[in-house]
PDB file of N, CA and C in Angstrom:
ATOM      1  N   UNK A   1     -20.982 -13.945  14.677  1.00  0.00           N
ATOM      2  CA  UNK A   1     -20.463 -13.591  15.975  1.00  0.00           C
ATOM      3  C   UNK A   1     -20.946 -12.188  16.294  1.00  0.00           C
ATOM      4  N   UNK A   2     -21.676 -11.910  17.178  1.00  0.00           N
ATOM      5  CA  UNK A   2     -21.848 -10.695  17.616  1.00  0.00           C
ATOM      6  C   UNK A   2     -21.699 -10.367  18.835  1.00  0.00           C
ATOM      7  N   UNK A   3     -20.810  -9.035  19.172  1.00  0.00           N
ATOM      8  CA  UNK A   3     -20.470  -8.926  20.811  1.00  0.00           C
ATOM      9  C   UNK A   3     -20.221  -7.701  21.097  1.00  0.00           C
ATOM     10  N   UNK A   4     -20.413  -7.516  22.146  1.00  0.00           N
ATOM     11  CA  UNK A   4     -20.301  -6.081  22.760  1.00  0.00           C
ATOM     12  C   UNK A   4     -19.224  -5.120  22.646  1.00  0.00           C
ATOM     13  N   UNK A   5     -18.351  -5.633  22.658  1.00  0.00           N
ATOM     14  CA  UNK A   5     -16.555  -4.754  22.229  1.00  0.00           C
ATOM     15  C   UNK A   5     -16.720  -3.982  20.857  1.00  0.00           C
ATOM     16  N   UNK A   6     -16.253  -3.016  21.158  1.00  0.00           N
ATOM     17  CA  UNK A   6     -16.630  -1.990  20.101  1.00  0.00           C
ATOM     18  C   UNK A   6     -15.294  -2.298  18.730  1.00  0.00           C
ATOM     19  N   UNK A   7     -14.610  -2.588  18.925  1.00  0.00           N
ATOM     20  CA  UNK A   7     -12.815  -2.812  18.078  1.00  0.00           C
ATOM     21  C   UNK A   7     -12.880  -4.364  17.970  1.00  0.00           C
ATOM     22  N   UNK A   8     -13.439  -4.350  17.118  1.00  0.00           N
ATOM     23  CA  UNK A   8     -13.124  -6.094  16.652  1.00  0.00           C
ATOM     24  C   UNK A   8     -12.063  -5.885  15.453  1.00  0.00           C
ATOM     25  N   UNK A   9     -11.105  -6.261  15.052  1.00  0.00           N
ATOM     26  CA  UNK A   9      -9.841  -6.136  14.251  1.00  0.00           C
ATOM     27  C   UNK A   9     -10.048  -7.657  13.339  1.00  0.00           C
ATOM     28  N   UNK A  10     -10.139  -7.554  12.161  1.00  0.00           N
ATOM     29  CA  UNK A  10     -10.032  -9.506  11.384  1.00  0.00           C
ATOM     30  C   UNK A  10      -8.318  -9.187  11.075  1.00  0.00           C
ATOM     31  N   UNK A  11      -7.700 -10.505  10.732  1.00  0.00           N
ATOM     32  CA  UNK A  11      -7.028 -10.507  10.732  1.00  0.00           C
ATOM     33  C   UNK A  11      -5.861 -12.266  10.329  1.00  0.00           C
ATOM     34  N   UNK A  12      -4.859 -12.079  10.279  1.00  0.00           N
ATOM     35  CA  UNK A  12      -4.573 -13.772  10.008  1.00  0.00           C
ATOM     36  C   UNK A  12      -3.487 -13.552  11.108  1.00  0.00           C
ATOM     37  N   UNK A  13      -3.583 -15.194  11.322  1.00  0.00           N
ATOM     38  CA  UNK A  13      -2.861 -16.129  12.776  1.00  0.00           C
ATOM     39  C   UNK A  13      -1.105 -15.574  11.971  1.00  0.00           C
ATOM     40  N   UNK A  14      -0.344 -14.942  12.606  1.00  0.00           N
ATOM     41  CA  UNK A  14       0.767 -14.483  11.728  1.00  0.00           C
ATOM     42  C   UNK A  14       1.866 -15.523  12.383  1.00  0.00           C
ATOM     43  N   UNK A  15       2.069 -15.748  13.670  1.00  0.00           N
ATOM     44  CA  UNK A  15       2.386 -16.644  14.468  1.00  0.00           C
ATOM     45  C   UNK A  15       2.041 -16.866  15.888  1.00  0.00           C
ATOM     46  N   UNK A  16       2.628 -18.203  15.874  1.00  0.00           N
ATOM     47  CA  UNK A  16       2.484 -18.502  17.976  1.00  0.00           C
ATOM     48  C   UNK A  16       3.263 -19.518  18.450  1.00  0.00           C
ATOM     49  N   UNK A  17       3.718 -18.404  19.833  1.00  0.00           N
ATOM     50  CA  UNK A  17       4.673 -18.746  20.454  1.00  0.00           C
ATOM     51  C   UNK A  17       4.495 -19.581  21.635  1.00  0.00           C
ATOM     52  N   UNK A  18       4.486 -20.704  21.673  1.00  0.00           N
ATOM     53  CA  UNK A  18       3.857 -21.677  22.377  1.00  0.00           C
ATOM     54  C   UNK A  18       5.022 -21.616  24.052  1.00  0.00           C
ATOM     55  N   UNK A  19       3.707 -21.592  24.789  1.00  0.00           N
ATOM     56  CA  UNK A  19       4.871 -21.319  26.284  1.00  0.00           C
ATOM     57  C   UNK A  19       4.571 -22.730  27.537  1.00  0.00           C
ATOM     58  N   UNK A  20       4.645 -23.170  28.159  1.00  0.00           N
ATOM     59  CA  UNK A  20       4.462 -23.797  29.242  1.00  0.00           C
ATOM     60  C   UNK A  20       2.818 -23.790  29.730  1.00  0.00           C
ATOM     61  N   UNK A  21       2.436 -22.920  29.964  1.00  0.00           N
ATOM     62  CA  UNK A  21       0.864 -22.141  30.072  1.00  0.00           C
ATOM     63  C   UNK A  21       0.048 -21.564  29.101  1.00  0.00           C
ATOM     64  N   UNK A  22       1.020 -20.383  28.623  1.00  0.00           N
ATOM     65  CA  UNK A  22       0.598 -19.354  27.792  1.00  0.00           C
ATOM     66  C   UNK A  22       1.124 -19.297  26.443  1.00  0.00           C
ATOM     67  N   UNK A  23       0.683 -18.949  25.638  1.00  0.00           N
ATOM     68  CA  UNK A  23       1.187 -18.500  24.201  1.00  0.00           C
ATOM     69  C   UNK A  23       0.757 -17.316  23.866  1.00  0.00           C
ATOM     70  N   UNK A  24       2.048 -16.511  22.923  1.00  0.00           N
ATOM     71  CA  UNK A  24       1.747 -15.418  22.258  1.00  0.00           C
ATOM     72  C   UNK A  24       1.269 -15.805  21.074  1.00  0.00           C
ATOM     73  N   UNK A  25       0.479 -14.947  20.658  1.00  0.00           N
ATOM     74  CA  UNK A  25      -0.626 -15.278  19.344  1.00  0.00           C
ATOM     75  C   UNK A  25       0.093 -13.729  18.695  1.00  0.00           C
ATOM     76  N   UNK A  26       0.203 -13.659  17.894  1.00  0.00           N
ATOM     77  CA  UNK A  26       0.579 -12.279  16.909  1.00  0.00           C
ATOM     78  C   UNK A  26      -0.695 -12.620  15.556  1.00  0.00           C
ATOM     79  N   UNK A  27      -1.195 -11.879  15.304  1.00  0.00           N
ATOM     80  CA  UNK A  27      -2.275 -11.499  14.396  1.00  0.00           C
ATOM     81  C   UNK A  27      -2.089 -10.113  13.793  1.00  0.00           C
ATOM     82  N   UNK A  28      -1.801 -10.372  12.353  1.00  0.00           N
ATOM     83  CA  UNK A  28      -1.666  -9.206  11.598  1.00  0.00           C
ATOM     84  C   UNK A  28      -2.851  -9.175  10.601  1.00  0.00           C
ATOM     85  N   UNK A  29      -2.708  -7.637  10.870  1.00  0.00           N
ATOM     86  CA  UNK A  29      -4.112  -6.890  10.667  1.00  0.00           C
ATOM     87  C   UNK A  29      -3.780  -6.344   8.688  1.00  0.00           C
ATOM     88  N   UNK A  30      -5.139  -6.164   8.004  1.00  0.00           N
ATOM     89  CA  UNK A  30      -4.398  -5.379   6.316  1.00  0.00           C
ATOM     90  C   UNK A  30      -3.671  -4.226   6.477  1.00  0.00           C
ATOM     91  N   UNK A  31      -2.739  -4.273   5.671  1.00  0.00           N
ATOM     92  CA  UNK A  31      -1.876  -2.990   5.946  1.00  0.00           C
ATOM     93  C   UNK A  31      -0.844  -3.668   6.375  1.00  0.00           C
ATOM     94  N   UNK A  32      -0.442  -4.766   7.503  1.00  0.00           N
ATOM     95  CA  UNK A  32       0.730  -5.317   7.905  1.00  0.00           C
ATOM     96  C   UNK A  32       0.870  -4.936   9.486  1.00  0.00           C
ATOM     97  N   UNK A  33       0.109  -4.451  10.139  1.00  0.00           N
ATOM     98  CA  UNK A  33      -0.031  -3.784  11.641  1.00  0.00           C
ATOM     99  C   UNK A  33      -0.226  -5.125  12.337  1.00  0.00           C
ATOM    100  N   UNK A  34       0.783  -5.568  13.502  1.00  0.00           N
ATOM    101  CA  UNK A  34       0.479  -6.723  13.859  1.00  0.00           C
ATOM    102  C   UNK A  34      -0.235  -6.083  15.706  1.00  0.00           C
ATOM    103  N   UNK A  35      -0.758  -7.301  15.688  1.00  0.00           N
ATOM    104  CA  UNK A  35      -1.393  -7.143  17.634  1.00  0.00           C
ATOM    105  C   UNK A  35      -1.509  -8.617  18.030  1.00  0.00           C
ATOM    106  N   UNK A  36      -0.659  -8.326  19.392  1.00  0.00           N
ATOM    107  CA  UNK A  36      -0.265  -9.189  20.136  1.00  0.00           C
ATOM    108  C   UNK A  36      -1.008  -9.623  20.857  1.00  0.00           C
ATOM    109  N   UNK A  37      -1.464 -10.882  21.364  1.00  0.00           N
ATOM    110  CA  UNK A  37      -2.231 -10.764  22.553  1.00  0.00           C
ATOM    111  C   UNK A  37      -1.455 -12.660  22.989  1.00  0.00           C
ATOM    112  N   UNK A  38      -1.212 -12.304  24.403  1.00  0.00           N
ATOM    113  CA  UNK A  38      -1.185 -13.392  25.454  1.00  0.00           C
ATOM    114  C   UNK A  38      -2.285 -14.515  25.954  1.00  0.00           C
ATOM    115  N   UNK A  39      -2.489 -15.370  25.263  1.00  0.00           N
ATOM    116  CA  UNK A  39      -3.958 -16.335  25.754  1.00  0.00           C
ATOM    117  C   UNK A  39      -3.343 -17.841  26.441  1.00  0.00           C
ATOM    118  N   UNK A  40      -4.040 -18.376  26.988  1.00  0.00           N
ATOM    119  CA  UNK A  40      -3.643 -19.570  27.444  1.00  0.00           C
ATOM    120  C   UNK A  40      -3.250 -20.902  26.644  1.00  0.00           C
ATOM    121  N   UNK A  41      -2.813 -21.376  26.862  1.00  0.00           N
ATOM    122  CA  UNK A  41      -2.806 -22.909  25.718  1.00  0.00           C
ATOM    123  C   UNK A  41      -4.003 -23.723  25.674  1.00  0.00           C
ATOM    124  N   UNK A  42      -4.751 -23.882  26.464  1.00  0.00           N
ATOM    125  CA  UNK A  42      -5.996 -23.898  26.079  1.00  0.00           C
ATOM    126  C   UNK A  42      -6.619 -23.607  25.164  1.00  0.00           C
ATOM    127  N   UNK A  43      -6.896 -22.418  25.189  1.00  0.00           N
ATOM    128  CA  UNK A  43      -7.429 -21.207  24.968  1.00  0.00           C
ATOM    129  C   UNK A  43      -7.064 -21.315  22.972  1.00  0.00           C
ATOM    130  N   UNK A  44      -5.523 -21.384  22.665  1.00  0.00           N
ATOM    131  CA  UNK A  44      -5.365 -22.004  21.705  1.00  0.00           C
ATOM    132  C   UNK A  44      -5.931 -23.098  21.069  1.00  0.00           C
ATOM    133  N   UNK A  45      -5.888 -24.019  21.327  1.00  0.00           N
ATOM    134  CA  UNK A  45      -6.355 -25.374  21.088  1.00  0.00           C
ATOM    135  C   UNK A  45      -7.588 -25.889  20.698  1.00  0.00           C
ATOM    136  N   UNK A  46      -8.400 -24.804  22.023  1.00  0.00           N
ATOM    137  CA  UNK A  46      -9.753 -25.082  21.658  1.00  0.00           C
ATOM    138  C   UNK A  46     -10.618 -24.153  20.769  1.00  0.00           C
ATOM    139  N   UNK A  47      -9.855 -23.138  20.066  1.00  0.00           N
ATOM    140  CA  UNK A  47     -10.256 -22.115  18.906  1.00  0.00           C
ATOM    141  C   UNK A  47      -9.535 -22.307  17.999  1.00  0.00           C
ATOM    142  N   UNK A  48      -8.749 -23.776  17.824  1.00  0.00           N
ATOM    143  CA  UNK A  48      -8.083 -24.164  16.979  1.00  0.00           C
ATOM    144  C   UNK A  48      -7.369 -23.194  16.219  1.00  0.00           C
ATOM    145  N   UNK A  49      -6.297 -22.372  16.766  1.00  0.00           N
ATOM    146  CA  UNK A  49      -5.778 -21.592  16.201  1.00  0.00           C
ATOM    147  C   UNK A  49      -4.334 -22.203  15.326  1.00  0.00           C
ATOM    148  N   UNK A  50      -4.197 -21.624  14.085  1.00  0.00           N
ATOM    149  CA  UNK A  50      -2.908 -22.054  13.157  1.00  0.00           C
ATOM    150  C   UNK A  50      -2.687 -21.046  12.803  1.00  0.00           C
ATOM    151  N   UNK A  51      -1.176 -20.681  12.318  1.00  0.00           N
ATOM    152  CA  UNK A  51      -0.609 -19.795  11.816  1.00  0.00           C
ATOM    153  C   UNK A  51      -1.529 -19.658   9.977  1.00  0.00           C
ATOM    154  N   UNK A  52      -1.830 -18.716  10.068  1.00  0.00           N
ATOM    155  CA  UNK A  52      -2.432 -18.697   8.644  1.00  0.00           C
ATOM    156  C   UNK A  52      -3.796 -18.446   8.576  1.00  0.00           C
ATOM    157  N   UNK A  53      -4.508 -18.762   9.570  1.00  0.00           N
ATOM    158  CA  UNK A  53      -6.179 -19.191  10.174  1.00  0.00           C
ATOM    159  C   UNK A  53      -6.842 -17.612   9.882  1.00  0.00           C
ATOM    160  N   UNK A  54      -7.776 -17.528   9.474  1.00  0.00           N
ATOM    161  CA  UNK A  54      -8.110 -16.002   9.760  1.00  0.00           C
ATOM    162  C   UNK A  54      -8.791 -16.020  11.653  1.00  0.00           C
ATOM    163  N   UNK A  55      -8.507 -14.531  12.126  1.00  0.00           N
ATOM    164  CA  UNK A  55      -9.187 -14.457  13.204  1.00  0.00           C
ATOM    165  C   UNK A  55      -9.199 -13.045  13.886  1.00  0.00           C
ATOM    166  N   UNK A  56     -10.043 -12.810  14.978  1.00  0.00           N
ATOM    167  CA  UNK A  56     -10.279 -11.511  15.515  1.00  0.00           C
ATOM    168  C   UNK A  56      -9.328 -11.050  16.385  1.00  0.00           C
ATOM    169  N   UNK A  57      -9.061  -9.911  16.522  1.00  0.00           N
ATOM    170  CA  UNK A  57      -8.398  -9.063  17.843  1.00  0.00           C
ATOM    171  C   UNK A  57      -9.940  -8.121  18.108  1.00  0.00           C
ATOM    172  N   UNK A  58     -10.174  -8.634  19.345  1.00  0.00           N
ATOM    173  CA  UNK A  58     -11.351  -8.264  19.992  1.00  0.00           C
ATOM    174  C   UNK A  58     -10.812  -7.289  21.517  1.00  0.00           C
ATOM    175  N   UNK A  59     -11.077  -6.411  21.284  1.00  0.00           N
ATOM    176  CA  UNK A  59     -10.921  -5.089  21.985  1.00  0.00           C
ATOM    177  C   UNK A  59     -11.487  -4.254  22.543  1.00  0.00           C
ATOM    178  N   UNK A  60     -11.506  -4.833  24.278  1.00  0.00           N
ATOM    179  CA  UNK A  60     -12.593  -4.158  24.762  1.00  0.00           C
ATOM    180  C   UNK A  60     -12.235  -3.009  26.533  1.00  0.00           C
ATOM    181  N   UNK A  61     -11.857  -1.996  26.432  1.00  0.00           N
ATOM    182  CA  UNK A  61     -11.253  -1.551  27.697  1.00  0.00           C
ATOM    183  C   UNK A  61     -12.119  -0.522  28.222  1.00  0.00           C
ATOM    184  N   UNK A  62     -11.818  -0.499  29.249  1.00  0.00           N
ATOM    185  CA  UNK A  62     -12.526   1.135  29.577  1.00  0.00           C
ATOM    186  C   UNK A  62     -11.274   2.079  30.094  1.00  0.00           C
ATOM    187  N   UNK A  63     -10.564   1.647  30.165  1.00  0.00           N
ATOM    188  CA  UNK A  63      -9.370   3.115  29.954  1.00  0.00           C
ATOM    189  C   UNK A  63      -8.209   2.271  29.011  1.00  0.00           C
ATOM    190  N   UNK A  64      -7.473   3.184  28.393  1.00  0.00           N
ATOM    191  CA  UNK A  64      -6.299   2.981  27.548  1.00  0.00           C
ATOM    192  C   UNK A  64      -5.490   3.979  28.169  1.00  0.00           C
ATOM    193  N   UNK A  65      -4.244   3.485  28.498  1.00  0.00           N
ATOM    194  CA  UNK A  65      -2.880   4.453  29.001  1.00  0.00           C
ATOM    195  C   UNK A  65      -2.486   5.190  27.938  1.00  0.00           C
ATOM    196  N   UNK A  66      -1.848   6.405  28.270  1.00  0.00           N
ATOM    197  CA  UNK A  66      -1.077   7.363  26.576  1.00  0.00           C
ATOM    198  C   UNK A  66       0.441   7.476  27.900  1.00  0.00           C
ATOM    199  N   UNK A  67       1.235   7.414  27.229  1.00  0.00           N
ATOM    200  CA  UNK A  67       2.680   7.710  27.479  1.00  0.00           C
ATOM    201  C   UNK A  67       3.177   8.627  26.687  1.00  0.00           C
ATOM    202  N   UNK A  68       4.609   9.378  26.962  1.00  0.00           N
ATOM    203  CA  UNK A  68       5.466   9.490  26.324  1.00  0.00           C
ATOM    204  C   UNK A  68       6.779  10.030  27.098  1.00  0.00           C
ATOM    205  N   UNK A  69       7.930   9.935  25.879  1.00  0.00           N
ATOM    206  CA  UNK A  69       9.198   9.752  26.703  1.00  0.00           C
ATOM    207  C   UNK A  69       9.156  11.379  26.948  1.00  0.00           C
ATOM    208  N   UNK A  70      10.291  11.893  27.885  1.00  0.00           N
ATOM    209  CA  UNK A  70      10.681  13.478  28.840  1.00  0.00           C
ATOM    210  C   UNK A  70      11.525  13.925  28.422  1.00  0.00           C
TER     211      UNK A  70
END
């Protein structure tokens, strides 16, 4: 697989939360750092995703927000 996004993360299928449309996918990274990402049910299905599966958090933005509380 090779692609332009600079933050590709491996990682295992930790769980998914299956929705009407959408599912949350949680993928935890070594170390135990999990990242969330929202994909379609589709989108599931057809990357045959399972809890356990290894797979990427692919990360690609051109701005990132910084917060903090006042």
């Amino acid at each position: 697989m090779k692609l332009s996004a600079r933050n590709t993360l491996k990682g295992t299928v930790k769980k998914i939360i299956p929705g009407s449309v959408n599912a949350e996918v949680v993928i935890e990274l070594p170390g135990g750092i999990q990242v969330t990402s929202i994909v379609t049910m589709e989108a599931v299905a057809s990357l045959g995703l399972k809890e356990g599966k290894t797979a990427y958090a692919i990360i690609k933005a051109s701005n990132v927000m910084i917060g903090v509380d006042h």
